[in-house]
Protein backbone atom coordinates (compact mmCIF):
# COMPACT_ATOMS: atom_id res chain seq x y z
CA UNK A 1 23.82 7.60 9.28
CA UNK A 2 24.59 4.10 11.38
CA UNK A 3 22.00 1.80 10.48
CA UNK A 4 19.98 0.12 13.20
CA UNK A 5 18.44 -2.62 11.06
CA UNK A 6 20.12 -3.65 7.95
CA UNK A 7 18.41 -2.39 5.05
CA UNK A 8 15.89 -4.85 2.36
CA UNK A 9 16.88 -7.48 5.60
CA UNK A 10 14.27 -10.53 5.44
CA UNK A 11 15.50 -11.43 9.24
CA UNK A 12 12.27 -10.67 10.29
CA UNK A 13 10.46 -13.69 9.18
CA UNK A 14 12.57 -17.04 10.20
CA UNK A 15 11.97 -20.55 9.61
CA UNK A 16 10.46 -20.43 5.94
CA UNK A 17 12.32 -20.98 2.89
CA UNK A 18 12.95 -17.91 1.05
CA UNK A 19 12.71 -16.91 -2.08
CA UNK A 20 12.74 -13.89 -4.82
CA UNK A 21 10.73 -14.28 -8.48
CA UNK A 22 11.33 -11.96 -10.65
CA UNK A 23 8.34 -10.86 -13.32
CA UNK A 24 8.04 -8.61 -16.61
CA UNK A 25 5.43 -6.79 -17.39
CA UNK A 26 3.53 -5.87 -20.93
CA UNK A 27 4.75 -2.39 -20.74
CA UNK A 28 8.56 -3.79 -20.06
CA UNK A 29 9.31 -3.22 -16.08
CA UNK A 30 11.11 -6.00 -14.27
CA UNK A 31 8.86 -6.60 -10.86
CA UNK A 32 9.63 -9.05 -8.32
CA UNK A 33 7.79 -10.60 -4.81
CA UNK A 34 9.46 -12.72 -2.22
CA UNK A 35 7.83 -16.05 -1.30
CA UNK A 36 8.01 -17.01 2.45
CA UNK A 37 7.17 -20.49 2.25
CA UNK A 38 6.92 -22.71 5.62
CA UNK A 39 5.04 -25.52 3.79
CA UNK A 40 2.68 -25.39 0.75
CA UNK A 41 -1.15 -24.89 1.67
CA UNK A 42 -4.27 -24.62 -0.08
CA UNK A 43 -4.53 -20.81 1.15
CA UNK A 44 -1.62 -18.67 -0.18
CA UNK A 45 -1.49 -14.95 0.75
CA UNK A 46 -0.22 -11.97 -1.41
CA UNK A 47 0.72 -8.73 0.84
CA UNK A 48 1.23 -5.79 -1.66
CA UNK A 49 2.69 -2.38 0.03
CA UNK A 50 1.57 1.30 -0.76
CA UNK A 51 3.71 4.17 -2.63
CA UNK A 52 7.07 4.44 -2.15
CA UNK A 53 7.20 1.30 0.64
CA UNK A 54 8.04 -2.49 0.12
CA UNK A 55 7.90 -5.80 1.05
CA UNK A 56 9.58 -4.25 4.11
CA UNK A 57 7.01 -3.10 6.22
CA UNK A 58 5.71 -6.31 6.30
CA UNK A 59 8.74 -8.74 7.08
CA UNK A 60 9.79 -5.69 10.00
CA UNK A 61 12.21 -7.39 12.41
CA UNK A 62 11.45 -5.00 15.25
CA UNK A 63 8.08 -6.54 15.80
CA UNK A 64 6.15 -9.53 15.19
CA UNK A 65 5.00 -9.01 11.77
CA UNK A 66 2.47 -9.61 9.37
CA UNK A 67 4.33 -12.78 7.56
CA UNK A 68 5.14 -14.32 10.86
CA UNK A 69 1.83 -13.83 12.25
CA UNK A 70 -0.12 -15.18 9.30
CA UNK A 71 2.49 -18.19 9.50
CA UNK A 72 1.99 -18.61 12.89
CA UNK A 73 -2.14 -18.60 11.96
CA UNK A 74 -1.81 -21.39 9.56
CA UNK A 75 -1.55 -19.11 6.41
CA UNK A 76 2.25 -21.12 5.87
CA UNK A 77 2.43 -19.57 2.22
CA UNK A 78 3.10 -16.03 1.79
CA UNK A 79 3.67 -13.81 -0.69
CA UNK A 80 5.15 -9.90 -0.85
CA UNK A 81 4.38 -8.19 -4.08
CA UNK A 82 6.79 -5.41 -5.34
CA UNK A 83 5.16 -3.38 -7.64
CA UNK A 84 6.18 -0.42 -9.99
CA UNK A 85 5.70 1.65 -6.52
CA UNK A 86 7.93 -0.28 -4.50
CA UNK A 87 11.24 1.65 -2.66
CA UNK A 88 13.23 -1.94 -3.42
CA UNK A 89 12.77 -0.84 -7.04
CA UNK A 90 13.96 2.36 -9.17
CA UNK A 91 10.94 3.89 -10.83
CA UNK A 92 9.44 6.32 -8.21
CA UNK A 93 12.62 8.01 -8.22
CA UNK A 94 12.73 8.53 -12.36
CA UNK A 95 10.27 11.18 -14.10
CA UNK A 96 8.04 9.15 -15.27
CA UNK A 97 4.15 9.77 -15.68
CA UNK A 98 2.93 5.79 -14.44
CA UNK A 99 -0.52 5.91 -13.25
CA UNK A 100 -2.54 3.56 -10.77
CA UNK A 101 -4.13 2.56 -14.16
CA UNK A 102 -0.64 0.96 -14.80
CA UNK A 103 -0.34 -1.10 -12.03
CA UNK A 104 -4.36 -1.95 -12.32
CA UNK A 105 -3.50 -3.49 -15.69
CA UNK A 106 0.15 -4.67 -15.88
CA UNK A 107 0.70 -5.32 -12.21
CA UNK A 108 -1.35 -7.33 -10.40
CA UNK A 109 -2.46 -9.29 -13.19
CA UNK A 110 1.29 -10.28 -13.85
CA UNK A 111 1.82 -11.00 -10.13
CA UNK A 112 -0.92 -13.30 -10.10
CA UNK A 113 -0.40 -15.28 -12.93
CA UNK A 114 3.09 -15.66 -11.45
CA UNK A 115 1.72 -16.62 -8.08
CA UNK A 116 -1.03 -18.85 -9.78
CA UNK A 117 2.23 -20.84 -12.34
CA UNK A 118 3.95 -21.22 -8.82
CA UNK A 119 1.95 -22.76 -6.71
CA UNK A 120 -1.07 -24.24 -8.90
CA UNK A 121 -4.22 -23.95 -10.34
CA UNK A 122 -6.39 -25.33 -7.25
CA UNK A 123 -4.90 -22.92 -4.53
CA UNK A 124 -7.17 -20.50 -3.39
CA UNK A 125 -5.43 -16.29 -3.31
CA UNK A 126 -6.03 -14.01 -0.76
CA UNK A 127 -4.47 -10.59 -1.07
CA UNK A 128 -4.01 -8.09 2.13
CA UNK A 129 -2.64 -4.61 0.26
CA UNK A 130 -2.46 -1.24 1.65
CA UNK A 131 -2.58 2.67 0.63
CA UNK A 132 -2.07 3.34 -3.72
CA UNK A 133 -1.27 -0.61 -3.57
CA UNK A 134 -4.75 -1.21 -2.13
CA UNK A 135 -6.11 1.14 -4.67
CA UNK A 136 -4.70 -0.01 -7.48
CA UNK A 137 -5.09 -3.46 -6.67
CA UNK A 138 -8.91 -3.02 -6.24
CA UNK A 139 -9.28 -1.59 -9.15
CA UNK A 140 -7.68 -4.11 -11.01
CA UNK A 141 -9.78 -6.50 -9.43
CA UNK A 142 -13.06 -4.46 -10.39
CA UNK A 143 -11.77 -3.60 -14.07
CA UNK A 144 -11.44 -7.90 -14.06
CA UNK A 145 -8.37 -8.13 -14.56
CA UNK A 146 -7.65 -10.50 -11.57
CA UNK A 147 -9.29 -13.45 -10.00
CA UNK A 148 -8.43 -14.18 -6.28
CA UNK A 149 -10.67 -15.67 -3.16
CA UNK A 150 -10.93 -12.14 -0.95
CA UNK A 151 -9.35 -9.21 0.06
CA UNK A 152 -8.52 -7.31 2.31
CA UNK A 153 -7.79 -3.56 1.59
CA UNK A 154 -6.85 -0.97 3.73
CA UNK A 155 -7.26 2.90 3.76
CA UNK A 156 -8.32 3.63 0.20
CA UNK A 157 -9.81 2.01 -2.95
CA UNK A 158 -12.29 3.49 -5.01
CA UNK A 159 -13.71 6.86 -3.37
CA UNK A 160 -10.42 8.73 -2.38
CA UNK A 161 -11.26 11.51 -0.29
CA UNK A 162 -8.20 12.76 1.31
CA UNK A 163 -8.15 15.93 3.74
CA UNK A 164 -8.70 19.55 2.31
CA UNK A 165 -4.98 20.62 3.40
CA UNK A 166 -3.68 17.30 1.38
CA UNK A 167 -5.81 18.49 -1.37
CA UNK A 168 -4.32 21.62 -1.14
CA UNK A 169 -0.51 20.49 -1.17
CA UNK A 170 -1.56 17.99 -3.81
CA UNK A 171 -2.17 21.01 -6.28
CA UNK A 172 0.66 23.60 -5.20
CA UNK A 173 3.53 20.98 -4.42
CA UNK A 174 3.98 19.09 -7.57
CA UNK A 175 4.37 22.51 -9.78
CA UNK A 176 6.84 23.70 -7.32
CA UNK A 177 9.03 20.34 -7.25
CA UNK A 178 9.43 20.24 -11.06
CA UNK A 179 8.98 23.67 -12.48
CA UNK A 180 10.02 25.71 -9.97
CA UNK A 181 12.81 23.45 -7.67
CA UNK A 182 13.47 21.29 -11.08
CA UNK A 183 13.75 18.16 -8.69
CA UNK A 184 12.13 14.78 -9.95
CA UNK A 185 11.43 13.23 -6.90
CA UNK A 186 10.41 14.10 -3.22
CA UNK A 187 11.93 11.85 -0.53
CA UNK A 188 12.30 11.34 3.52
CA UNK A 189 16.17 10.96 2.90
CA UNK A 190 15.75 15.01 1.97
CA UNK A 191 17.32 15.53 5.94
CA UNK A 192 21.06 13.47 5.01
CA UNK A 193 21.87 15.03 1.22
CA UNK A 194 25.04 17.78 1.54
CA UNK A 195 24.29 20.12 4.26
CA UNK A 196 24.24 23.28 1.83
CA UNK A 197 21.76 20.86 -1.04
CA UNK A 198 18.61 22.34 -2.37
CA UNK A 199 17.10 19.05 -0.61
CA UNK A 200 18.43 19.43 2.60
CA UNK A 201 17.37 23.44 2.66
CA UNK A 202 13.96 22.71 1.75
CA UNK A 203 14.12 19.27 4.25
CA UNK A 204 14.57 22.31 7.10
CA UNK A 205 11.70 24.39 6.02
CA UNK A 206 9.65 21.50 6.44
CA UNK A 207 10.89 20.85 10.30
CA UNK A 208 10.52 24.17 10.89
CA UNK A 209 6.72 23.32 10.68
CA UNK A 210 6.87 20.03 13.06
CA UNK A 211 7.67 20.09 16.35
CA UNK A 212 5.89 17.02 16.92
CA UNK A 213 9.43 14.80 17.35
CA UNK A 214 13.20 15.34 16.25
CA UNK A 215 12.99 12.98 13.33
CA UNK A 216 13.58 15.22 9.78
CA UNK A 217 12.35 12.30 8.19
CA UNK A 218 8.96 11.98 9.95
CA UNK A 219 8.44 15.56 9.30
CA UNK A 220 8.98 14.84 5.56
CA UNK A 221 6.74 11.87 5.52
CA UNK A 222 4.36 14.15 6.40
CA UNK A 223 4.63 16.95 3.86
CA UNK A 224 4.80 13.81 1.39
CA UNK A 225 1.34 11.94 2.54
CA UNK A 226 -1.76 13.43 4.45
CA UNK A 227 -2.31 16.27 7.11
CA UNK A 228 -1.03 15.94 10.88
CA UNK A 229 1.52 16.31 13.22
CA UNK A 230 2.63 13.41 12.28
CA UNK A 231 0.12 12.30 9.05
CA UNK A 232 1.03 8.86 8.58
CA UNK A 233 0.70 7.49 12.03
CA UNK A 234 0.22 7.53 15.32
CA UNK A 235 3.42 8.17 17.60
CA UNK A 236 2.98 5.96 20.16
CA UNK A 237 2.04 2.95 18.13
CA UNK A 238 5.54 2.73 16.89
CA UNK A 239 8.62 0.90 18.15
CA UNK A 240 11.10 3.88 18.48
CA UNK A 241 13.86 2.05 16.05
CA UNK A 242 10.86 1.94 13.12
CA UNK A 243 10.55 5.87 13.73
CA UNK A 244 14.19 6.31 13.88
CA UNK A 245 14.81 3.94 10.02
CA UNK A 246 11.74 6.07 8.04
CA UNK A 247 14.34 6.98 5.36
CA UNK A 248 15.05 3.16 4.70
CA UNK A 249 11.08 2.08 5.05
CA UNK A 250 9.85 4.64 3.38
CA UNK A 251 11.49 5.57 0.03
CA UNK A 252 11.51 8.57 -2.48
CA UNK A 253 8.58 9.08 -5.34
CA UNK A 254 7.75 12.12 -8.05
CA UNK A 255 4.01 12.84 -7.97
CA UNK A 256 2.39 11.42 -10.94
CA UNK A 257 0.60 9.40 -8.79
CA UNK A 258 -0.68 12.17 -6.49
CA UNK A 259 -2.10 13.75 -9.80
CA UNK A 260 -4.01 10.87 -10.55
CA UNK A 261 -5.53 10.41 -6.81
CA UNK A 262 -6.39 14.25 -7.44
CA UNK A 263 -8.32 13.59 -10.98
CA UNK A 264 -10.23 11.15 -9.01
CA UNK A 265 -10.95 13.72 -6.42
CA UNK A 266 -11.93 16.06 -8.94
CA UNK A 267 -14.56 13.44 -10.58
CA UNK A 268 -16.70 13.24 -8.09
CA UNK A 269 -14.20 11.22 -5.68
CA UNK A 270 -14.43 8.15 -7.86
CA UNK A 271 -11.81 5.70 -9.11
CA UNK A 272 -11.64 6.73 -12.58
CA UNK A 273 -8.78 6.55 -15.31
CA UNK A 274 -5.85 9.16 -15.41
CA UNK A 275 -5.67 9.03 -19.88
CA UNK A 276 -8.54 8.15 -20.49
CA UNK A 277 -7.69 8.59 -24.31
CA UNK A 278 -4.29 6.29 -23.99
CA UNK A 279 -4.77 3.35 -26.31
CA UNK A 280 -3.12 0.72 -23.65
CA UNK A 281 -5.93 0.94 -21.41
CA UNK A 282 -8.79 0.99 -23.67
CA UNK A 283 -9.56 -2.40 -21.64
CA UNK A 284 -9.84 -0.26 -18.32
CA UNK A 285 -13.34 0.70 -17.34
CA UNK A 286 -13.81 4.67 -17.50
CA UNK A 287 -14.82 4.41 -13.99
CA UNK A 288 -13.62 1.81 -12.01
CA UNK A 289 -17.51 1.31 -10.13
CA UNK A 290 -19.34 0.19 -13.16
CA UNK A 291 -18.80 -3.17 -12.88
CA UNK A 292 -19.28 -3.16 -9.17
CA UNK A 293 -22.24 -5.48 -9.21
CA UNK A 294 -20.97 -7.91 -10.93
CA UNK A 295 -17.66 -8.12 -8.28
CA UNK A 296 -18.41 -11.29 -6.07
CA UNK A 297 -15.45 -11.41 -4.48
CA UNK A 298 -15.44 -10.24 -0.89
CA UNK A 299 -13.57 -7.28 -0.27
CA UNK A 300 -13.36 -6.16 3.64
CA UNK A 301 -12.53 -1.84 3.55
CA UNK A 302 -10.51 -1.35 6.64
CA UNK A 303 -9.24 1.44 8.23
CA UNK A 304 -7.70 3.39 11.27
CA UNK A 305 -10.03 5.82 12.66
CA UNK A 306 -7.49 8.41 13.04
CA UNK A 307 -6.76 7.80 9.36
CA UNK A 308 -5.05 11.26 8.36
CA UNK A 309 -3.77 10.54 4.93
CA UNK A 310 -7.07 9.34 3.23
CA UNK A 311 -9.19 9.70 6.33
CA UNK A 312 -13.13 7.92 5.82
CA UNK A 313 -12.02 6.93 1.83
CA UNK A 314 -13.00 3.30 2.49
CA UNK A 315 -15.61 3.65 4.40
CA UNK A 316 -17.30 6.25 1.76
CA UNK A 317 -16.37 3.10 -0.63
CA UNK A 318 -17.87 0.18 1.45
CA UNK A 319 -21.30 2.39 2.00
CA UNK A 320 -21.22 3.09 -1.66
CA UNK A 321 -20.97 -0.74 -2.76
CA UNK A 322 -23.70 -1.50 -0.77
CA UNK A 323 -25.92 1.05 -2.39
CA UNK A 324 -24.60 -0.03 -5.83
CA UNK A 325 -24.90 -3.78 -4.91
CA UNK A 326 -26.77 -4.55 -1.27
CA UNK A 327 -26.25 -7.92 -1.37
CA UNK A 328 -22.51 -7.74 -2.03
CA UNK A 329 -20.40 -9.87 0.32
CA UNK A 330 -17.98 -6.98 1.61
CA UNK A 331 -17.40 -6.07 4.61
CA UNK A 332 -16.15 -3.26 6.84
CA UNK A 333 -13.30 -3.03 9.63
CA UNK A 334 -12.34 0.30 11.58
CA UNK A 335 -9.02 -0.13 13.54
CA UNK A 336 -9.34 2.07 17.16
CA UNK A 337 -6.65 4.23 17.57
CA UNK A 338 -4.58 3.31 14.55
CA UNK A 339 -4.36 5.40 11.90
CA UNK A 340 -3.18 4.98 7.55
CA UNK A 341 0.32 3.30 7.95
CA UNK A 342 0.85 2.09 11.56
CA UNK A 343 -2.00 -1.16 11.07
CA UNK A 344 0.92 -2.98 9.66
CA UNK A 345 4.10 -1.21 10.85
CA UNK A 346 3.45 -0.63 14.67
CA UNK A 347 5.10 -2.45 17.11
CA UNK A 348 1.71 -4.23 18.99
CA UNK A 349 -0.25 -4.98 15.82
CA UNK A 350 0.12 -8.79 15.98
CA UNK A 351 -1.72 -8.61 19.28
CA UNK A 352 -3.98 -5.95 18.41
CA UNK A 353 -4.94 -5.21 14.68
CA UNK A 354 -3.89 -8.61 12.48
CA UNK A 355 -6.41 -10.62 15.49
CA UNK A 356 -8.93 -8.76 13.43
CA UNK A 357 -8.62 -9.73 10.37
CA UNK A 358 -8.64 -13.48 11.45
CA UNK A 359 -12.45 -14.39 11.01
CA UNK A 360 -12.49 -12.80 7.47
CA UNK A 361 -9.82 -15.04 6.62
CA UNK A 362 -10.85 -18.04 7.96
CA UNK A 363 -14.10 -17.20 6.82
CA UNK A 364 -13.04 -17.26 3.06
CA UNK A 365 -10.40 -20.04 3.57
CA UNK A 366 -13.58 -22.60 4.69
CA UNK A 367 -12.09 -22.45 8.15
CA UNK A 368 -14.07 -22.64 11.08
CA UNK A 369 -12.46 -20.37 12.84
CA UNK A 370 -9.31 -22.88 13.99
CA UNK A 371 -5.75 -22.56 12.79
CA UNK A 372 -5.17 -24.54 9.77
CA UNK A 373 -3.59 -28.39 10.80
């Protein structure tokens, strides 16, 4: 394969210093972020990525991207969090059995005390995270385990409720990868193993069910996450170059954490603990909700309507929180014609989906509405 775009490039963001931190965790994982600093400001921004993505999809050279547009807005300190889930690390790929109640506790809390030793006590956080990453991170937030000024989350936090066909592939697929196929991870790279590979055999079945484009990859993204032709996105909304590179954005991952989105499923689609028994997480709530009206800070639940990997999940969370809590400051933001991944990785979201998150930032950085001086 002849690389379009060099892989783990930070070209796409330009005129910031750059920098990586690296981060250990309680249960002994080396995590890092990369700071995109234009100058120091009083509002600093975290952007956490979903399974088996990275800091990538948000520092995309193809397109004016979420660092450069938040730079260009004012936001002039920015943060990209790789977590235990991240493609720029090794741990998806390893049998493992990690759970979102992992990166709840040992995560994001370690990310922001890192952010918090860099850049000071006064700052104020805001944190923009996506897919498992906004899951994970919510729930951390609702367990207490972090303290930051807002959030915004998009596709799914507390009330997963993916598709019935997802569901269905969620209980099948992970028996057959390791019992059956004895493979430890599933990944969109499947199409380029060795043309006669178990990988590459089973990478053909799966085309064999898309005729949606040419890209092997895409097909595989979508046996991997949701139900569609394609699941993750919309077509059109991406630059052809970012549907071309899905085996560099888009890494490989074993399942554990499908099993855990399915226990929540199972529980009444609620955000509830994987091992509930394990000893490390007796701090963890049971239920991730319990404490939801005591949560003050403002969480705004987005999502593209033509969602097809956790379709109305955040919405079902958003109308639950303000049964739980009414007077709870969240709020609620449906992107037209956008579906789970392309919000951040299409090639016209700096002119039509970041816009839209502007007055809920500004709100909670005591703007008025004007681009910081």
């Amino acid at each position: 394969m002849q690389r379009e775009i060099p892989l783990y490039t930070t070209s796409g963001v330009t005129g910031a210093a750059i920098t990586e931190h690296q981060m250990v965790t309680d249960d002994m994982l080396t995590l890092s972020m990369l700071r995109f600093c234009k100058t120091p400001c009083d509002d600093v921004v975290v952007i956490i990525h979903g399974l088996t993505t990275s800091s990538d999809m948000f520092i995309m050279p193809e397109h004016r991207n979420l660092v450069t547009w938040l730079h260009d807005e004012g936001f002039t300190d920015v943060f990209t969090f790789d977590f235990r889930m991240s493609n720029r690390h090794i741990y998806n790929l390893e049998p493992h059995r990690y759970s979102m109640d992992d990166c709840a506790l040992y995560d994001h809390p370690k990310a922001i005390e890192t952010i918090r030793d860099l850049v000071g006590a006064d700052k104020r956080i805001h944190v923009i995270c996506h897919c498992l990453g906004s899951m994970s991170f919510v729930m951390s937030l609702f367990a207490k385990k972090v303290e930051v000024t807002s959030v915004i989350a998009n596709s799914v936090t507390l009330t997963p409720n993916p598709p019935k066909w997802s569901l269905v592939k969620g209980r099948i697929f992970p028996f057959l990868l390791e019992r059956v196929f004895s493979l430890p991870y599933v990944s969109p790279r499947w199409p380029l193993f060795p043309r006669f590979s178990l990988q590459r055999l089973l990478s053909g079945g799966v085309s064999l069910f898309h005729r949606e484009c040419d890209e092997p990859g895409c097909h595989m993204l979508s046996l991997m996450w949701g139900t569609g032709w394609p699941a993750l996105y919309e077509h059109e909304n991406l630059a052809a170059v970012t549907h071309r590179r899905g085996g560099d954005l888009y890494g490989g991952t074993s399942l554990n954490y499908h099993r855990h989105v399915l226990k929540m499923v199972g529980a009444g689609k609620r955000a509830v603990k994987m091992y509930p028994d394990k000893p490390e997480h007796a701090s963890l709530p049971d239920d991730y909700l319990e404490n939801a009206q005591e949560i003050e800070t403002p969480v705004l639940f987005m999502t593209g309507r033509n969602n097809r990997v956790f379709a109305d999940s955040n919405i079902i969370t958003y109308q639950t929180l303000k049964e739980i809590a009414p007077g709870n400051p969240h709020e609620l933001l449906i992107i037209e014609g956008y579906g789970h991944q392309d919000p951040f990785m299409g090639e016209r979201v700096a002119s039509e989906v970041f816009p839209q998150f502007l007055p809920f930032l500004n709100k909670h950085a005591g703007r008025d509405g004007a681009k910081a001086a």
